[in-house]
PDB file of N, CA and C in Angstrom:
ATOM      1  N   UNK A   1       0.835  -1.177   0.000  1.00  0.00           N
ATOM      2  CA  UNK A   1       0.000   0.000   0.000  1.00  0.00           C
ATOM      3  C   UNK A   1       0.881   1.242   0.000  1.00  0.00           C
ATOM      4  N   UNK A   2       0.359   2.132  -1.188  1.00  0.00           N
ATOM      5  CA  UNK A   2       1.594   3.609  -0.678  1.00  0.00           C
ATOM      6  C   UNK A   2       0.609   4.543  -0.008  1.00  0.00           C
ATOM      7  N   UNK A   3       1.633   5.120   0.538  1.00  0.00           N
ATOM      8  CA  UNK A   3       1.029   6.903   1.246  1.00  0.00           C
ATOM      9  C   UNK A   3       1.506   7.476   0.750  1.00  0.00           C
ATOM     10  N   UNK A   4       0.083   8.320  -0.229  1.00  0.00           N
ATOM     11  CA  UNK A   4       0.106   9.686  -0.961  1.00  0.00           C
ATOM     12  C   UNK A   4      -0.121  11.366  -0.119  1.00  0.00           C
ATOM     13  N   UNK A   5       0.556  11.614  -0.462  1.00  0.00           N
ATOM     14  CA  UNK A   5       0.659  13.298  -0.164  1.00  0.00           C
ATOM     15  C   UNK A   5       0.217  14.404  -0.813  1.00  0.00           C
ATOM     16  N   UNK A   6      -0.570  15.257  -0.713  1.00  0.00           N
ATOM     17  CA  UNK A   6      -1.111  16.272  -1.786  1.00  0.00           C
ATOM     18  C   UNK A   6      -0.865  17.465  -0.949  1.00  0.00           C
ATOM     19  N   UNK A   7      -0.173  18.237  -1.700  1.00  0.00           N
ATOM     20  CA  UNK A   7       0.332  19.922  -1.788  1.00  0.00           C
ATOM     21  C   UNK A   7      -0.431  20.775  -2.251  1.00  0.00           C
ATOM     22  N   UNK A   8      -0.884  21.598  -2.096  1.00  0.00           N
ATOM     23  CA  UNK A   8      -1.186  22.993  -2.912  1.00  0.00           C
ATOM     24  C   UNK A   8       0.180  24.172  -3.421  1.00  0.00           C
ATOM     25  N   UNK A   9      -0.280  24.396  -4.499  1.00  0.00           N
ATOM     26  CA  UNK A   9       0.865  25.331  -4.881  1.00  0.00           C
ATOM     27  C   UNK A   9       0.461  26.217  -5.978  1.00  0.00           C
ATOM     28  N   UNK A  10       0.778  27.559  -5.687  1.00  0.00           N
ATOM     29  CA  UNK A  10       0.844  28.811  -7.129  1.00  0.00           C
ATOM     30  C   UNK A  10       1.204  28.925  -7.799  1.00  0.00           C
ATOM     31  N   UNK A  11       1.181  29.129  -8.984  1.00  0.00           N
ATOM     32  CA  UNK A  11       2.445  28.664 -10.115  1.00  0.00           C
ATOM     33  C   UNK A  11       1.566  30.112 -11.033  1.00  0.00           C
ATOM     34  N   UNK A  12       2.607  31.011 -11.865  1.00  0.00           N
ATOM     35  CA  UNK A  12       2.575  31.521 -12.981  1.00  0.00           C
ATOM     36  C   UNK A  12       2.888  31.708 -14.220  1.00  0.00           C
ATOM     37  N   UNK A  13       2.437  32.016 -14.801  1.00  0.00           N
ATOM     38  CA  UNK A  13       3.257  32.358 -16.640  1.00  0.00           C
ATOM     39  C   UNK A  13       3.269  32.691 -17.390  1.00  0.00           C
ATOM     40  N   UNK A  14       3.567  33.724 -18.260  1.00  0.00           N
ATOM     41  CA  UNK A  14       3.261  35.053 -19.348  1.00  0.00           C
ATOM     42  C   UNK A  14       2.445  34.002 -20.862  1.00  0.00           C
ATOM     43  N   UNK A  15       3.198  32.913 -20.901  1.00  0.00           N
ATOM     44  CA  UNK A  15       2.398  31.878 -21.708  1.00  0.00           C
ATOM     45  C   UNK A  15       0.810  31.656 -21.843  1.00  0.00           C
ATOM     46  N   UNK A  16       1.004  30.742 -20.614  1.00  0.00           N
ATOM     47  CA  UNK A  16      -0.843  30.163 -20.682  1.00  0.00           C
ATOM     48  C   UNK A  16      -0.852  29.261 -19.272  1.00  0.00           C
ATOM     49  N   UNK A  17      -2.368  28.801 -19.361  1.00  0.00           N
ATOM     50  CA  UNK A  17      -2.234  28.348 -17.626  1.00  0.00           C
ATOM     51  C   UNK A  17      -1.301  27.061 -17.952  1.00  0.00           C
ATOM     52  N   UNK A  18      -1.606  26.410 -19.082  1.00  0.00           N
ATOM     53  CA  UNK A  18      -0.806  24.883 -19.064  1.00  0.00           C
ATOM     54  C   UNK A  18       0.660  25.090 -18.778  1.00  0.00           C
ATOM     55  N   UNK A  19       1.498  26.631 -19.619  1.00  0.00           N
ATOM     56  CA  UNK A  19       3.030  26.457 -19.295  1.00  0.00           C
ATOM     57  C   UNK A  19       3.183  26.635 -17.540  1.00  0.00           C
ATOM     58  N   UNK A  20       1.912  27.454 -17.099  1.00  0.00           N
ATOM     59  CA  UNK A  20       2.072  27.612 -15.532  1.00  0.00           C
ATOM     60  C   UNK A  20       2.161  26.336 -14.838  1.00  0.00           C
ATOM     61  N   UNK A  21       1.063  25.245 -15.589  1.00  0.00           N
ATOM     62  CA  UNK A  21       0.836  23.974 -14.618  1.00  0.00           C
ATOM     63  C   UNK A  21       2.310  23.537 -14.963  1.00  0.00           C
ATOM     64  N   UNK A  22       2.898  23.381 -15.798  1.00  0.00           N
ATOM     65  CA  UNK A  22       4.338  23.231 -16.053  1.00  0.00           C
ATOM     66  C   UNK A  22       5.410  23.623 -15.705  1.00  0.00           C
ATOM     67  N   UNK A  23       5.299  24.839 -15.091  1.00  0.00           N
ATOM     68  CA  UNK A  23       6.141  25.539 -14.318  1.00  0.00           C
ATOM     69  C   UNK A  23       5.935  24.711 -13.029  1.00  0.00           C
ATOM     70  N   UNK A  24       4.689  24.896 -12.193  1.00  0.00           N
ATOM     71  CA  UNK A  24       4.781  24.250 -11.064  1.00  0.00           C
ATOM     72  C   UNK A  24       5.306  22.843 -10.292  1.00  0.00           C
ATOM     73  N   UNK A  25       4.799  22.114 -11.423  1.00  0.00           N
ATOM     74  CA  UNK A  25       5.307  20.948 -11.388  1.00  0.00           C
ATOM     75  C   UNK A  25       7.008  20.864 -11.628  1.00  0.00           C
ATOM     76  N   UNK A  26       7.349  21.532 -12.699  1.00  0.00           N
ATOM     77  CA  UNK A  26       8.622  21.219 -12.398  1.00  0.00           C
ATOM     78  C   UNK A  26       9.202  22.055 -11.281  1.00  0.00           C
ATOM     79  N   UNK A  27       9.235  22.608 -10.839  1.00  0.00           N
ATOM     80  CA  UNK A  27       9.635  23.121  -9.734  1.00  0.00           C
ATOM     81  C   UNK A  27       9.597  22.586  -8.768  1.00  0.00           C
ATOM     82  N   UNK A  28       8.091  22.348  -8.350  1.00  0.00           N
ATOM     83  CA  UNK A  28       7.656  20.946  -7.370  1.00  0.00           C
ATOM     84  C   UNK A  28       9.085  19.894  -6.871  1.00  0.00           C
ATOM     85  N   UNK A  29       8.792  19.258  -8.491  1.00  0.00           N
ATOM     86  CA  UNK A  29      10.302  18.552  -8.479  1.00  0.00           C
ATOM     87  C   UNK A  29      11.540  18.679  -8.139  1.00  0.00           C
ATOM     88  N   UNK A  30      12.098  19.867  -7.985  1.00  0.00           N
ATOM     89  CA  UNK A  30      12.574  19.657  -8.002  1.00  0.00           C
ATOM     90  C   UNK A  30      13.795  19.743  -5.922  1.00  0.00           C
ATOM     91  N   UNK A  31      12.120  19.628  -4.907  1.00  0.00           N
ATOM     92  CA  UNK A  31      12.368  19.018  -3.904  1.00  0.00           C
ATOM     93  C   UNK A  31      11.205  17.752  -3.667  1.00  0.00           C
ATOM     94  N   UNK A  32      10.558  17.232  -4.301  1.00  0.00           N
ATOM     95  CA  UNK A  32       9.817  16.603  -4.268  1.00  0.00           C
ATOM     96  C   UNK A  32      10.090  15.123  -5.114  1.00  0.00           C
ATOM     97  N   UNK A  33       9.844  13.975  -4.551  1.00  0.00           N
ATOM     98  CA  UNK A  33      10.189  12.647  -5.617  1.00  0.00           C
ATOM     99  C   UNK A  33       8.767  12.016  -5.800  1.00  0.00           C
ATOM    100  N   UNK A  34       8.620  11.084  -6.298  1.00  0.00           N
ATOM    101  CA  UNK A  34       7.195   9.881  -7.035  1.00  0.00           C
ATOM    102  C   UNK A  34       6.184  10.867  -7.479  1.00  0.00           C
ATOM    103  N   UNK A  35       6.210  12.156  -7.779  1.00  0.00           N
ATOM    104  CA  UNK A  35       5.146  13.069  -7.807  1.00  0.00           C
ATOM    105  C   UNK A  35       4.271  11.995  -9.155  1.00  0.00           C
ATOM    106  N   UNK A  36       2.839  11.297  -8.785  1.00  0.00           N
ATOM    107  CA  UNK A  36       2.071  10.798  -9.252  1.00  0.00           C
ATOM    108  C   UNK A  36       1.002  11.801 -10.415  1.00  0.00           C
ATOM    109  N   UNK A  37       0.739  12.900  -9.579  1.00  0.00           N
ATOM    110  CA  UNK A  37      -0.172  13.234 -10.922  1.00  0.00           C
ATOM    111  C   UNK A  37      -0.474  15.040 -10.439  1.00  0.00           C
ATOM    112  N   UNK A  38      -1.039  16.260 -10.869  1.00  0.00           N
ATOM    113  CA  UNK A  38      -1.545  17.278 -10.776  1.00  0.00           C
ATOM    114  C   UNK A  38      -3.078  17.497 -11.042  1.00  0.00           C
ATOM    115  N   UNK A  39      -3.721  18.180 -10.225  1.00  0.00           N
ATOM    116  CA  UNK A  39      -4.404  18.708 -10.460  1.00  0.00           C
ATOM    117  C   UNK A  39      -4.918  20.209 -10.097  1.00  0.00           C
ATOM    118  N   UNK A  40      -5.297  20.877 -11.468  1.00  0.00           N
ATOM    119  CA  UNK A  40      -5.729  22.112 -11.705  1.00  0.00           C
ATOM    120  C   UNK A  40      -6.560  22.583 -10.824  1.00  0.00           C
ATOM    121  N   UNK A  41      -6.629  23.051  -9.429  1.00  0.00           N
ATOM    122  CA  UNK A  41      -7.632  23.474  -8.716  1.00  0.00           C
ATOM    123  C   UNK A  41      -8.667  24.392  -9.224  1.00  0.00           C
ATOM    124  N   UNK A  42      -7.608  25.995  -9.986  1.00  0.00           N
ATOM    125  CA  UNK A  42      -8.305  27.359  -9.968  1.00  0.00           C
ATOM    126  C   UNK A  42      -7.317  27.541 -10.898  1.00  0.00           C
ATOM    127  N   UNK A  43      -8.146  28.467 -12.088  1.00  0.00           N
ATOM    128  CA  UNK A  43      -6.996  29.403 -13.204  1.00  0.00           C
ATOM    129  C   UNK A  43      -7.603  31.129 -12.840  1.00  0.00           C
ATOM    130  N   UNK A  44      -6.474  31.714 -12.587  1.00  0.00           N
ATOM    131  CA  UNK A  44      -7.169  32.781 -13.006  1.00  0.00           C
ATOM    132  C   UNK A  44      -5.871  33.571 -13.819  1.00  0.00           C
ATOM    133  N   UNK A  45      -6.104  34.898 -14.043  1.00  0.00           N
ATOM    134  CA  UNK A  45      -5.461  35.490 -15.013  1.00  0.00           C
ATOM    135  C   UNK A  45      -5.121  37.671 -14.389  1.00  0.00           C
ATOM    136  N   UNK A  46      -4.152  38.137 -14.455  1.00  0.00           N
ATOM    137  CA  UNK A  46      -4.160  39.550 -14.493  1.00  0.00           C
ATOM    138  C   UNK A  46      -4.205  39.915 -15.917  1.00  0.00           C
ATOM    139  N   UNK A  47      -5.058  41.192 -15.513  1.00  0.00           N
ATOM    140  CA  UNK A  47      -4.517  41.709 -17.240  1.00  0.00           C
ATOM    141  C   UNK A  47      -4.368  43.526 -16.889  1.00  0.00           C
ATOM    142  N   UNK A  48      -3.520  43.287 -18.449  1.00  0.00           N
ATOM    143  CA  UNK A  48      -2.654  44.810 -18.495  1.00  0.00           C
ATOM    144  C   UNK A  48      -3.154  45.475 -19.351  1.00  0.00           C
ATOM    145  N   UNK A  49      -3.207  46.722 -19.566  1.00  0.00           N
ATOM    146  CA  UNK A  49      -3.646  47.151 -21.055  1.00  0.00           C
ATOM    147  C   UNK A  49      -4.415  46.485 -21.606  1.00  0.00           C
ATOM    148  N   UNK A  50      -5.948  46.163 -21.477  1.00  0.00           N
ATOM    149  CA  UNK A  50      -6.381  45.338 -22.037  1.00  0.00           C
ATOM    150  C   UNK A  50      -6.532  44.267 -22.404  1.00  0.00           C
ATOM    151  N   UNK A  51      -5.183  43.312 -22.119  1.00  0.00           N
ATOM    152  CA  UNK A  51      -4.683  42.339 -22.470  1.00  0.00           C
ATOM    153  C   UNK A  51      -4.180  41.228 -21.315  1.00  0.00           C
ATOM    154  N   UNK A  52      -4.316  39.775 -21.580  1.00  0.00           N
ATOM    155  CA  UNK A  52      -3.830  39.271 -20.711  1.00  0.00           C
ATOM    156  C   UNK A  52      -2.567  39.653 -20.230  1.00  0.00           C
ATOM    157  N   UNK A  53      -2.079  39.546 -19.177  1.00  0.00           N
ATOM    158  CA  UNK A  53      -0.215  39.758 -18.573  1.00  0.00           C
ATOM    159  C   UNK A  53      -0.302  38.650 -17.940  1.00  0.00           C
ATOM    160  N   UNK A  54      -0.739  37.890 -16.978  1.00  0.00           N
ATOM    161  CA  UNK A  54      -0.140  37.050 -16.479  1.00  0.00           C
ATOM    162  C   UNK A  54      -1.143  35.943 -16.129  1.00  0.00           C
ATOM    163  N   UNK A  55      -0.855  34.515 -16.456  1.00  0.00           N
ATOM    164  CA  UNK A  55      -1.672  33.266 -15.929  1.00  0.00           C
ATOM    165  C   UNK A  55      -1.078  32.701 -14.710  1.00  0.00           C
ATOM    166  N   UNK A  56      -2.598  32.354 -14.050  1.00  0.00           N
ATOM    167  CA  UNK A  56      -2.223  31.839 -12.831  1.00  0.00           C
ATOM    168  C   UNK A  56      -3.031  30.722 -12.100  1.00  0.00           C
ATOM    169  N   UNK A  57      -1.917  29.886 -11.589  1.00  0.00           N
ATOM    170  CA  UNK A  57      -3.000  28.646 -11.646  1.00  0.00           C
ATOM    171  C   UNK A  57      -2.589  28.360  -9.994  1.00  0.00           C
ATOM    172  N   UNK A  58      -3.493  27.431  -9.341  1.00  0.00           N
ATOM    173  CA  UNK A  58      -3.508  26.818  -8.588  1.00  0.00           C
ATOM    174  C   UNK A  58      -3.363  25.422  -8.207  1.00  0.00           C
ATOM    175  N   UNK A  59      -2.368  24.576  -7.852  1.00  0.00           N
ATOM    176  CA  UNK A  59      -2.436  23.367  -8.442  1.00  0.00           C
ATOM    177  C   UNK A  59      -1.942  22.836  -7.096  1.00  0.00           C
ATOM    178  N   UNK A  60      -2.918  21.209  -7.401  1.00  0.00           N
ATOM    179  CA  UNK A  60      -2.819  20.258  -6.175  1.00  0.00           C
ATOM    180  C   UNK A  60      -1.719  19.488  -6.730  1.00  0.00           C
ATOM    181  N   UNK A  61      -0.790  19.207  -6.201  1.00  0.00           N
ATOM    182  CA  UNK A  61       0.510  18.123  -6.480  1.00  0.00           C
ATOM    183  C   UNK A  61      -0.072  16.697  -5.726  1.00  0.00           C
ATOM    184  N   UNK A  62       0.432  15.012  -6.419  1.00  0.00           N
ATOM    185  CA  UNK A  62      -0.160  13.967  -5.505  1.00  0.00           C
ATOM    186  C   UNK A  62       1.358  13.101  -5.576  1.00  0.00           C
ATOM    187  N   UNK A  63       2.051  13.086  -4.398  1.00  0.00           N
ATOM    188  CA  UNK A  63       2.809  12.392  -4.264  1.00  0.00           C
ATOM    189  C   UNK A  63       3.430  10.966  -3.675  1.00  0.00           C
ATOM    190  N   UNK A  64       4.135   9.962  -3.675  1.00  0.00           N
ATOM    191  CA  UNK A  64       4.431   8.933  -3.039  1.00  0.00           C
ATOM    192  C   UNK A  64       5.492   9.881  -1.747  1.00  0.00           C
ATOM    193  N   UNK A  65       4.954   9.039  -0.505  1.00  0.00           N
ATOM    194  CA  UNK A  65       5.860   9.206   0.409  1.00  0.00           C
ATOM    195  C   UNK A  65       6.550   8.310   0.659  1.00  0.00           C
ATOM    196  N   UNK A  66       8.414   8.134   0.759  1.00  0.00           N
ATOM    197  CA  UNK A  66       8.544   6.737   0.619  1.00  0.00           C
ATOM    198  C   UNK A  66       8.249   6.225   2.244  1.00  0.00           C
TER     199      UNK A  66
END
């Protein structure tokens, strides 16, 4: 049987929410090991001039504890 662990974490990105969920995760990683899977809690977004400036996501991390 494993024991999983789930994180919350903020992640941003001038891209889109997916390069954000991508950002987070790797980052995650890179104190984190078995990271099993993400999920997208909340997207939201700032905008500048009219225009998007920045994506922002909220994301649950699910990890193995060894």
């Amino acid at each position: 049987m494993a024991v999983l662990k789930v994180i919350e974490i903020l992640a941003n990105s001038s891209k889109s929410w997916e390069d954000a969920t991508d950002n987070a995760v790797q980052q995650a990683s890179k104190s984190l090991k078995n990271i099993r899977s993400v999920y997208v809690n909340e997207q939201s977004a700032t905008i500048k001039d009219g225009k998007v400036d920045e994506y922002r996501v909220n994301v649950k991390i699910t990890f193995e504890v060894d």
